[in-house]
Protein backbone atom coordinates (compact mmCIF):
# COMPACT_ATOMS: atom_id res chain seq x y z
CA UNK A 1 11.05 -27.79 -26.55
CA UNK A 2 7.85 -28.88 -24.78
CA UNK A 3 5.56 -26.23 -23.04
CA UNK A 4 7.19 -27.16 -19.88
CA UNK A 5 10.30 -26.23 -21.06
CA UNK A 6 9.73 -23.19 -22.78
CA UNK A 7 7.87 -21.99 -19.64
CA UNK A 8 10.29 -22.42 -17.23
CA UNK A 9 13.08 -21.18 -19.44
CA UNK A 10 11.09 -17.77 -20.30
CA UNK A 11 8.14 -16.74 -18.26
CA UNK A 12 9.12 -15.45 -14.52
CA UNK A 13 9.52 -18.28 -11.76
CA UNK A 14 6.36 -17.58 -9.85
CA UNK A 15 4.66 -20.39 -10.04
CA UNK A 16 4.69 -24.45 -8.66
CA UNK A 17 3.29 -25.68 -11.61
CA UNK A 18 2.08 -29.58 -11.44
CA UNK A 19 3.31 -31.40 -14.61
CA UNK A 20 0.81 -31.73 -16.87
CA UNK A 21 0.71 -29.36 -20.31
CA UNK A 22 -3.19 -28.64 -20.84
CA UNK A 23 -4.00 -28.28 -24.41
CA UNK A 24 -7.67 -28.21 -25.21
CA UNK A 25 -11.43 -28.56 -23.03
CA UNK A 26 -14.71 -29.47 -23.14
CA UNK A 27 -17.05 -28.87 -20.37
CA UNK A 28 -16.13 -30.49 -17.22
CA UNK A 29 -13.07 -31.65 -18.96
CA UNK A 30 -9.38 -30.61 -20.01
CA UNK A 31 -6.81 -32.76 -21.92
CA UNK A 32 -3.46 -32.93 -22.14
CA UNK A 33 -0.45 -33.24 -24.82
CA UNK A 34 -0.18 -36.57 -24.07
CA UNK A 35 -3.78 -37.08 -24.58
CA UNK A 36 -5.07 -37.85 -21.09
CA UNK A 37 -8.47 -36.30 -20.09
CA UNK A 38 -8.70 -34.87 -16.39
CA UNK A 39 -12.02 -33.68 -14.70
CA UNK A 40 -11.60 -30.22 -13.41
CA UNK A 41 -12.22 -29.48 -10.10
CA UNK A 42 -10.97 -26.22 -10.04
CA UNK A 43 -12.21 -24.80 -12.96
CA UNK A 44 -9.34 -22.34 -13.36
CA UNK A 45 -9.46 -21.50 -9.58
CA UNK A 46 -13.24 -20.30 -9.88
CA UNK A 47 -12.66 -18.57 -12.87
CA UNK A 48 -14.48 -21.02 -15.83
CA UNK A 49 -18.53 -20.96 -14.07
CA UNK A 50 -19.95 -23.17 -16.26
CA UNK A 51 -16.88 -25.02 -17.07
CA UNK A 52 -15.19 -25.00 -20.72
CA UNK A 53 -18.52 -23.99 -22.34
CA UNK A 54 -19.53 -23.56 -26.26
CA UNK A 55 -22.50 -21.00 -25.15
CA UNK A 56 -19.94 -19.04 -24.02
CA UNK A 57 -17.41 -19.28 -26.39
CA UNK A 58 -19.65 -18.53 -29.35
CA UNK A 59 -20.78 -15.20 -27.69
CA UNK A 60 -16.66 -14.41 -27.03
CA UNK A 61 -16.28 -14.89 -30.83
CA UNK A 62 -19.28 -12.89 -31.86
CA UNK A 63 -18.20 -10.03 -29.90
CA UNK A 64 -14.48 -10.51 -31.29
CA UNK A 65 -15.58 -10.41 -34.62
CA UNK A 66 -17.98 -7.09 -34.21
CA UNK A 67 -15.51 -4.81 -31.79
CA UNK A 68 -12.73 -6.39 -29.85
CA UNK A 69 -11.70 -3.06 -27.81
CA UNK A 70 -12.20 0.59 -27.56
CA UNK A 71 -11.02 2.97 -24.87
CA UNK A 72 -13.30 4.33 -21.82
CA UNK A 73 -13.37 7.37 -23.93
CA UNK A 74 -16.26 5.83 -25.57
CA UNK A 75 -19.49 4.64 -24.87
CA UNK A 76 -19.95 0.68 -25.75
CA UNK A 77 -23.48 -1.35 -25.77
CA UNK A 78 -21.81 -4.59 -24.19
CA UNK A 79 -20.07 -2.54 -21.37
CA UNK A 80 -23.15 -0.64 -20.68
CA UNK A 81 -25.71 -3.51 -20.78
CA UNK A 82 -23.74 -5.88 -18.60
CA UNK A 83 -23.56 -2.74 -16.27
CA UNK A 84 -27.14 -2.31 -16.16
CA UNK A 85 -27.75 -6.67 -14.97
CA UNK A 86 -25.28 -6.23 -12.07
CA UNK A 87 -26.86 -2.93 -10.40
CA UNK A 88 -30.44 -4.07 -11.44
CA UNK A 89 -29.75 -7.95 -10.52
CA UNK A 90 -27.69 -6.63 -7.03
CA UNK A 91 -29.73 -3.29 -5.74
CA UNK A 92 -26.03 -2.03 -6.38
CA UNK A 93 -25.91 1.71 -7.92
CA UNK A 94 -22.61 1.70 -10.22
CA UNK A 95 -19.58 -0.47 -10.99
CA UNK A 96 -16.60 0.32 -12.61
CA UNK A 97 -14.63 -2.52 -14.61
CA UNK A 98 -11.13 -3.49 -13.97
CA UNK A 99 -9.56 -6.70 -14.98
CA UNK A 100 -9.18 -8.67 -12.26
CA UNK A 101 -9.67 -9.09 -8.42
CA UNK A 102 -6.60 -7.69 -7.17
CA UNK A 103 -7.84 -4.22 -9.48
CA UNK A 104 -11.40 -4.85 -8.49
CA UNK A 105 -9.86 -4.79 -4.72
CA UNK A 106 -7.42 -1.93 -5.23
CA UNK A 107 -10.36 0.18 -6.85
CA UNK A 108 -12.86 -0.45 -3.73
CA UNK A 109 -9.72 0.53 -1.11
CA UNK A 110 -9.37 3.54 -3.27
CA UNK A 111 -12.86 4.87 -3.32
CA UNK A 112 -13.39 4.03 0.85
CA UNK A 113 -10.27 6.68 1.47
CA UNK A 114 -11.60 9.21 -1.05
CA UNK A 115 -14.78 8.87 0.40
CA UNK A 116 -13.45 9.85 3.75
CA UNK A 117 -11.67 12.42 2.38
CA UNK A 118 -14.49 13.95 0.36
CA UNK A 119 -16.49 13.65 4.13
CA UNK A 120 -13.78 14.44 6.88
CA UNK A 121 -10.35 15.83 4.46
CA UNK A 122 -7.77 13.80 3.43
CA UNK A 123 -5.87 11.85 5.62
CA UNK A 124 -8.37 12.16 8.49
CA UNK A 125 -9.93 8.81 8.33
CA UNK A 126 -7.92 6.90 6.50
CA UNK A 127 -7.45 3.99 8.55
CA UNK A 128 -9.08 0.12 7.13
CA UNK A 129 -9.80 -2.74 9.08
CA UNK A 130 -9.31 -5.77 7.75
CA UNK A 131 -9.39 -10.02 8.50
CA UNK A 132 -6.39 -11.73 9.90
CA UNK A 133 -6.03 -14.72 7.48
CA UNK A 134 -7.81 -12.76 4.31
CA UNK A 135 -5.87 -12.92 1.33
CA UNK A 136 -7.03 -9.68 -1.11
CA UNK A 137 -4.49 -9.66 -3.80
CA UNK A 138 -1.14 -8.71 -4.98
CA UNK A 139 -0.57 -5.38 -5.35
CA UNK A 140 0.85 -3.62 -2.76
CA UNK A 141 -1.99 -1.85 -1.67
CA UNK A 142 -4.27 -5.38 -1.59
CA UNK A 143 -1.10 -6.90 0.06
CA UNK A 144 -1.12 -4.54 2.96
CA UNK A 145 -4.82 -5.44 3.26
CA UNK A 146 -4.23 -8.92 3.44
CA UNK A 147 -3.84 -10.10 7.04
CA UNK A 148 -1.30 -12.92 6.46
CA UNK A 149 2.31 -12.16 7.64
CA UNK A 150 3.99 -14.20 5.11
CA UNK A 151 2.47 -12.08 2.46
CA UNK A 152 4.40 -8.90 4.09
CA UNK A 153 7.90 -9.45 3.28
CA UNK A 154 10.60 -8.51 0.55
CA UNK A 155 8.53 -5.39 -1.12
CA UNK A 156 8.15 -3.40 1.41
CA UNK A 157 7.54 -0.35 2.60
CA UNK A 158 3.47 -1.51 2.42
CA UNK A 159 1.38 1.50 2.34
CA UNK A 160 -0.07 2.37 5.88
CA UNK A 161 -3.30 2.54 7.92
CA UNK A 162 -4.07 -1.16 8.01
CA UNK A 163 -5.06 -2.70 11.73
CA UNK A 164 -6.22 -6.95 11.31
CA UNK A 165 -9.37 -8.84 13.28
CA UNK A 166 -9.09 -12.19 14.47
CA UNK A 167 -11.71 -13.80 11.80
CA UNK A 168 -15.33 -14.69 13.84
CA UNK A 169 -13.69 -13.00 17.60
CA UNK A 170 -16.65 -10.83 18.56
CA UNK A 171 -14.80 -9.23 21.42
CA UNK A 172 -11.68 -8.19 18.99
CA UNK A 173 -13.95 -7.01 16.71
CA UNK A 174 -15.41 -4.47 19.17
CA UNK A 175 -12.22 -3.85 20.50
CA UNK A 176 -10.90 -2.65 16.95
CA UNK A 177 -13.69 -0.99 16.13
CA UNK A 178 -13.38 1.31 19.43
CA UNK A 179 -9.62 1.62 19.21
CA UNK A 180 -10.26 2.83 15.27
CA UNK A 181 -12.89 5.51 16.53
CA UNK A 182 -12.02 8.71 14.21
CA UNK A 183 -9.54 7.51 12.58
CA UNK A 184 -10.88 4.60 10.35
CA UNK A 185 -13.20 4.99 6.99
CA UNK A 186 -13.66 0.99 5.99
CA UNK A 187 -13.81 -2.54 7.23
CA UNK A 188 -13.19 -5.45 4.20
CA UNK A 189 -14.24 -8.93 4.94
CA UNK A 190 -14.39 -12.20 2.70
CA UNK A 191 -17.23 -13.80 3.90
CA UNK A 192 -15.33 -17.66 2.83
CA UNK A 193 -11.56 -17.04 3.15
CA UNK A 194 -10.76 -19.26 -0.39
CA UNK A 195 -6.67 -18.50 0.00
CA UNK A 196 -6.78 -18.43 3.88
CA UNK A 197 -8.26 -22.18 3.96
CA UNK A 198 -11.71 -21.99 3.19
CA UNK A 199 -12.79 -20.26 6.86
CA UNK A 200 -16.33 -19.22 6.61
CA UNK A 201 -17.14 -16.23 8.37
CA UNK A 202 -20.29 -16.64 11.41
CA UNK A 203 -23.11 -14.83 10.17
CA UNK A 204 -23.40 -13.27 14.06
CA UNK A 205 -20.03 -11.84 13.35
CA UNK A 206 -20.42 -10.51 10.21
CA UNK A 207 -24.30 -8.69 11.43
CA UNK A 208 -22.09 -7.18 14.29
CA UNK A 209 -19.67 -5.87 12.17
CA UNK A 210 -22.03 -4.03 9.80
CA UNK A 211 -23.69 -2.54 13.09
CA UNK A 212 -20.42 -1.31 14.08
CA UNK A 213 -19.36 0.46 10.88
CA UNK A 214 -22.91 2.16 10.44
CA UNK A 215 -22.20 2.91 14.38
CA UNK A 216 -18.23 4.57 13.64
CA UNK A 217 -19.60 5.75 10.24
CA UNK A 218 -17.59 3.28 7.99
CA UNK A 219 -17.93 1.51 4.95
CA UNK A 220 -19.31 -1.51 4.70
CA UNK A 221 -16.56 -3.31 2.14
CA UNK A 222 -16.97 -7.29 0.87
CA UNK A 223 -14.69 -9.02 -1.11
CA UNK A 224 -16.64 -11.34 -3.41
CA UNK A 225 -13.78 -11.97 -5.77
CA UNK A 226 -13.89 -15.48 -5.43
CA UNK A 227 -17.77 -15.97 -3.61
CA UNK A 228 -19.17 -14.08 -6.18
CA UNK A 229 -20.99 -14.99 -9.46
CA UNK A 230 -23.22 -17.86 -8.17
CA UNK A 231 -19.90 -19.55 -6.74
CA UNK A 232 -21.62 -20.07 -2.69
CA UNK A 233 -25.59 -21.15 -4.09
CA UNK A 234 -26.74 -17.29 -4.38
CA UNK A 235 -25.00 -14.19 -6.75
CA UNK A 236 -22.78 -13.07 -3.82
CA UNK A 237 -22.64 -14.12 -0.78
CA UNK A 238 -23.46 -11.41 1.35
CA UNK A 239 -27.07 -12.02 0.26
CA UNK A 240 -26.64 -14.94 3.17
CA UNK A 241 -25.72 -12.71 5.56
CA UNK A 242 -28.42 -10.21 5.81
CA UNK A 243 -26.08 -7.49 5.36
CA UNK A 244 -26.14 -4.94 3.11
CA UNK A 245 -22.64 -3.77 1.85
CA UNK A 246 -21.61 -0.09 0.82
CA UNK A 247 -18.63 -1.68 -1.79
CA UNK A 248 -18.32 -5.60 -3.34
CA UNK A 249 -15.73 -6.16 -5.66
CA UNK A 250 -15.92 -9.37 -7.39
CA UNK A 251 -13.62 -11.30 -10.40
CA UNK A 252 -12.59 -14.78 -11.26
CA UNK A 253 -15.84 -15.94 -12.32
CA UNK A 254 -17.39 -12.95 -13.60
CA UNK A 255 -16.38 -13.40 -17.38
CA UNK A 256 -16.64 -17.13 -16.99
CA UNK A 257 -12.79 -17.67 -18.28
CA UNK A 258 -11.76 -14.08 -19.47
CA UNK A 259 -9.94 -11.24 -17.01
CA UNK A 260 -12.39 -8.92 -15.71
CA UNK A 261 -12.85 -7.38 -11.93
CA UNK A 262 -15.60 -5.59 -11.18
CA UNK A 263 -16.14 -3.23 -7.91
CA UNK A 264 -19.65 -1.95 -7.06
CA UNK A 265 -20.86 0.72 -5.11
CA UNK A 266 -24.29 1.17 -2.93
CA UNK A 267 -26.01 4.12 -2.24
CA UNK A 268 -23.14 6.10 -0.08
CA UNK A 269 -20.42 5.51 -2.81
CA UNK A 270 -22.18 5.86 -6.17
CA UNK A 271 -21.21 9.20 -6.79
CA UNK A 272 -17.45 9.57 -4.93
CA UNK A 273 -15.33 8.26 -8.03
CA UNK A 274 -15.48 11.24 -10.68
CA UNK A 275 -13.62 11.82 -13.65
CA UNK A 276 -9.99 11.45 -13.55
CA UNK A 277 -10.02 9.69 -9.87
CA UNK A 278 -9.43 6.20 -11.62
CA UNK A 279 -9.53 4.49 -14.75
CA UNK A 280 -8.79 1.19 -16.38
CA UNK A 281 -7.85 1.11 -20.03
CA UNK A 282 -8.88 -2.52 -20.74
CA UNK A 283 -11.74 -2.52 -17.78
CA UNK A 284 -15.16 -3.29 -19.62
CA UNK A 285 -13.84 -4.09 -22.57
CA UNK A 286 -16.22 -5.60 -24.93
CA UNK A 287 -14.97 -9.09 -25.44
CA UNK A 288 -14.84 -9.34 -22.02
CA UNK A 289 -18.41 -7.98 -21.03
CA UNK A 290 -20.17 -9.80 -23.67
CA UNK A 291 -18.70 -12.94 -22.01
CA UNK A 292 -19.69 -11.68 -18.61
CA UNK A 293 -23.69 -11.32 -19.83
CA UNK A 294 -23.62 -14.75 -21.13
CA UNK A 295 -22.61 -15.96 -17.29
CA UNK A 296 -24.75 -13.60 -15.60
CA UNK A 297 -27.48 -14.79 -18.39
CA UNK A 298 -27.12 -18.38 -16.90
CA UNK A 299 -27.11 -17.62 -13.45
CA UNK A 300 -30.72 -18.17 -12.75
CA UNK A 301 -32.53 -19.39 -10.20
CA UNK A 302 -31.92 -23.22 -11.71
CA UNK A 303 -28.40 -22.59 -11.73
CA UNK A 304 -28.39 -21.05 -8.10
CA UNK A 305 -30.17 -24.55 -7.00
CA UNK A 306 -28.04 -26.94 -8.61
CA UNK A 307 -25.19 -25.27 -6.92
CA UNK A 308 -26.68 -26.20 -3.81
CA UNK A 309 -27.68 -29.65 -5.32
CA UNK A 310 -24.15 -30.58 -5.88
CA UNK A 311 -22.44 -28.66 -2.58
CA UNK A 312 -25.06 -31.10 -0.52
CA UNK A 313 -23.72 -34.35 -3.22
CA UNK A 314 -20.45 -33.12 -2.30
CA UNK A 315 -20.54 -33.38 1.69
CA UNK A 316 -23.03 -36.51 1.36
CA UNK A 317 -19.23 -38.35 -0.41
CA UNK A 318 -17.56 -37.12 2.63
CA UNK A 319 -17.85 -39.68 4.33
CA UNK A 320 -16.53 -42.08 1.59
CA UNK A 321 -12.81 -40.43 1.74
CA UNK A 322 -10.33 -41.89 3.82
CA UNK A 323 -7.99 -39.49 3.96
CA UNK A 324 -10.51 -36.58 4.73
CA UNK A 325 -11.61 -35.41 8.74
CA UNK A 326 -13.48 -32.60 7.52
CA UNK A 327 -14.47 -30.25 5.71
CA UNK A 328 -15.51 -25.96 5.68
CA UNK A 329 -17.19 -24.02 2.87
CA UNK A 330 -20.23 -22.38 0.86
CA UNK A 331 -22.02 -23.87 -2.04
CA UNK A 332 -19.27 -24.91 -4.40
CA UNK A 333 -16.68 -23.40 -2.47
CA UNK A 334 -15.29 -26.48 -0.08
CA UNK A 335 -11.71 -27.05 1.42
CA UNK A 336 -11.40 -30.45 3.19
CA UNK A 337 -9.10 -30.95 5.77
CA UNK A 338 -6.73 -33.98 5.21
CA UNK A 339 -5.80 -36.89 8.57
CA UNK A 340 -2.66 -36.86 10.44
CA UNK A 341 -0.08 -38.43 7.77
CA UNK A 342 -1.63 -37.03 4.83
CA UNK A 343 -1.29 -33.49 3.00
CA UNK A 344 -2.88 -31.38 1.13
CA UNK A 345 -0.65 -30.97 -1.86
CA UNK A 346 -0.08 -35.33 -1.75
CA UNK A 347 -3.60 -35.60 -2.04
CA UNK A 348 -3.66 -33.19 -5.10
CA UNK A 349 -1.00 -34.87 -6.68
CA UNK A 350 -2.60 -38.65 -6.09
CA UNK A 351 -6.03 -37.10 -7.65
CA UNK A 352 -4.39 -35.50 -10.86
CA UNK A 353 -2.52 -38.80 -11.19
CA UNK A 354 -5.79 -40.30 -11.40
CA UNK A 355 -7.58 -37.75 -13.88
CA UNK A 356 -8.91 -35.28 -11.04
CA UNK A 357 -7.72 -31.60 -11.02
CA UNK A 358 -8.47 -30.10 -7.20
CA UNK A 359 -6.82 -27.00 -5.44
CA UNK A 360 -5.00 -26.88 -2.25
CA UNK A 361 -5.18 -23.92 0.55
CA UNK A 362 -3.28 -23.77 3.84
CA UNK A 363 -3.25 -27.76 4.47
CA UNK A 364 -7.05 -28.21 3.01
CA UNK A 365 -7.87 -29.59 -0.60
CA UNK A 366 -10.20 -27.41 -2.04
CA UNK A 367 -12.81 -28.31 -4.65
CA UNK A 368 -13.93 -25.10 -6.93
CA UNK A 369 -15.51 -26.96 -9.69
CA UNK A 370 -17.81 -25.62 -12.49
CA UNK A 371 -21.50 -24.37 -11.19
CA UNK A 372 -23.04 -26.67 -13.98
CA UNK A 373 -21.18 -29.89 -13.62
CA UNK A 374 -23.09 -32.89 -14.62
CA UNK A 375 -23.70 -34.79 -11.35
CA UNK A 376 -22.61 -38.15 -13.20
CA UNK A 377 -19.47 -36.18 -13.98
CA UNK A 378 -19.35 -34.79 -10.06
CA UNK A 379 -19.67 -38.78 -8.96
CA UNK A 380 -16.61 -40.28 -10.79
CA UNK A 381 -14.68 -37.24 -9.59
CA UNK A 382 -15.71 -38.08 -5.84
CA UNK A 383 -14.88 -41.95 -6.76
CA UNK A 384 -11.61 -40.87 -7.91
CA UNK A 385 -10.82 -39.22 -4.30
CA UNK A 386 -12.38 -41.74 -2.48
CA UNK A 387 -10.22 -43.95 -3.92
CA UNK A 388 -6.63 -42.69 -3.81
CA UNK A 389 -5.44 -43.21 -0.55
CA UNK A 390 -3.04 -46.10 -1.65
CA UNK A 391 -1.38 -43.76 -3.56
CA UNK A 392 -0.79 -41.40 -1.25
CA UNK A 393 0.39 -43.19 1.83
């Protein structure tokens, strides 16, 4: 039986997978069974940074080979050192490891309630305002955050205490902020809404609504899941806001290709997880934080500019692509909105026809491609979708 087979025979039917059966990578690049090479665009959805690199790979396997997992019961150098470059790196005071975003998510909801209840008692300010059109995760706790209705059916009952903001609406964001007066402890915002279409949030908007949480005495919460780790030109991308956030949870890219989540916590937070409040028994593990330092060890200023180098290549090929009348986004994070007659998902599927992998996200293709990608590389990818419109029509 091929992969194909075997999948869709014995793994759970949650996915639309597009044909292809990836076997092996190199950089930029991933091939196939039947030996056909594809240039990634989506680098795993944000998850491989620097694409399918050796670097990286070699420090994996050196870890591996030394200690491949221990319990948070112990102390471990790689957990502890890759702890010490986010805080010192962020201004951040703490972090505590998880293994993915929907964890790192669940963790920051966790600690903004127990912080309220450490303040005010439990269940006095419990309440969390969130985005309509944000897209958090998949537990049930980071569904109920999520403002998208279609994400709040068939597991129900959600847990409680969720009220939603109409994404860059001033006056609703005033209006829920007075209407939450007492009652609410948090307010989570992505700053680029990746699942929700690539919306970028107005940096007036997001200013007002840190005002208005120090004002009501609420945390200051940003998801950086998929933002974070160099992904929009700068290590999160809060930095481009001016704001300075109480919790950020980041994932995806953070172990460049590994599953690790990561929630950290400013000044006000540090201290309110304590023993026995929450725990992860593979968070930090070593494999994965070794991998994680190697990232955050190439995430220099270079880096940070040749994410910017490429985003401005990127919107220069605009232009060039018929079937585009638009586009949103941050650094490498870009969704481009598709003409009357053409969709999303038939643009994907012309590209990977072609030997280009790209993402799709409520009607927009979305480009997430590695942070490193050789610009020759990043020009025959753009050639590619400036040239599949025959193909799609």
């Amino acid at each position: 039986m091929s992969y194909a087979e075997l999948s869709d025979t014995y793994i759970a039917g949650t996915y639309g997978r597009f044909p292809v059966e990836i076997q092996s990578s190199e950089h930029s690049f991933v091939r196939d069974t039947e030996e056909r090479t594809f240039i990634d665009l989506g680098s795993g959805i944000a998850v491989n940074t620097f694409g399918h690199d050796e670097g990286w790979a070699e420090a994996v396997a050196a870890q591996a080979r030394l200690l491949a997992h221990t319990s948070n019961l112990y102390y471990t150098e790689p957990q502890a050192r890759f702890a010490q470059t986010l805080c010192e790196r962020t201004d951040m005071k703490r972090v505590f490891f998880s293994n993915s975003g929907a964890e790192a998510n669940e963790c920051l909801l966790k600690t903004a309630r127990k912080w309220a209840a450490d303040r005010w008692g439990e269940n006095v300010r419990s309440g969390i305002l969130a985005l309509e059109n944000s897209f958090h995760g998949r537990t049930l706790f980071t569904l109920a955050a999520t403002g998208q209705e279609q994400f709040h059916h068939d597991f129900g009952p959600f847990p409680a205490g969720f009220s939603y903001v109409r994404p860059n609406d001033m006056d609703a964001l005033e209006t829920a902020f007075d209407a939450a007066a007492g009652t609410c402890c948090a307010i989570l915002m992505e700053l680029v809404q990746g699942e929700g279409g690539v919306v970028v949030l107005e940096p007036s908007f997001v200013q007002r609504a840190a005002a208005l949480a120090e004002k009501h005495e609420c945390l200051l919460c940003i998801d950086e899941v998929q933002t974070g780790n160099g992904r929009t030109g700068t290590l999160f991308a809060y930095e481009q806001y001016g704001i300075r956030p109480d919790i950020v949870s980041t994932a995806k890219g953070l172990a460049g290709g590994l599953p690790m989540g990561a929630t950290l916590f400013g000044e006000h937070t540090a201290n309110t997880l304590t023993p026995g409040s929450h725990g992860s028994t593979f968070g930090g593990n070593p494999i994965c934080a070794a991998a994680a330092s190697y990232v955050w060890a190439h995430l220099d200023e270079a880096c940070l500019q040749g994410v910017k180098e490429r985003a401005a290549y990127i919107a220069s090929r605009l232009p060039d692509l018929p079937w585009a009348t638009g586009s949103s986004g941050l650094g490498l994070m870009i969704g481009i909105a598709c003409k009357e007659g053409f969709t999303a998902k038939q643009i994907a599927a012309a590209a990977l026809e072609k030997g280009v992998m790209v993402l799709t996200a409520h009607e927009k293709v979305r480009l997430l491609p590695p942070l490193n990608i050789p610009m020759d590389v990043l020009a025959q990818a753009m050639d590619v979708l400036a040239g599949i419109v025959p193909d799609a029509q």
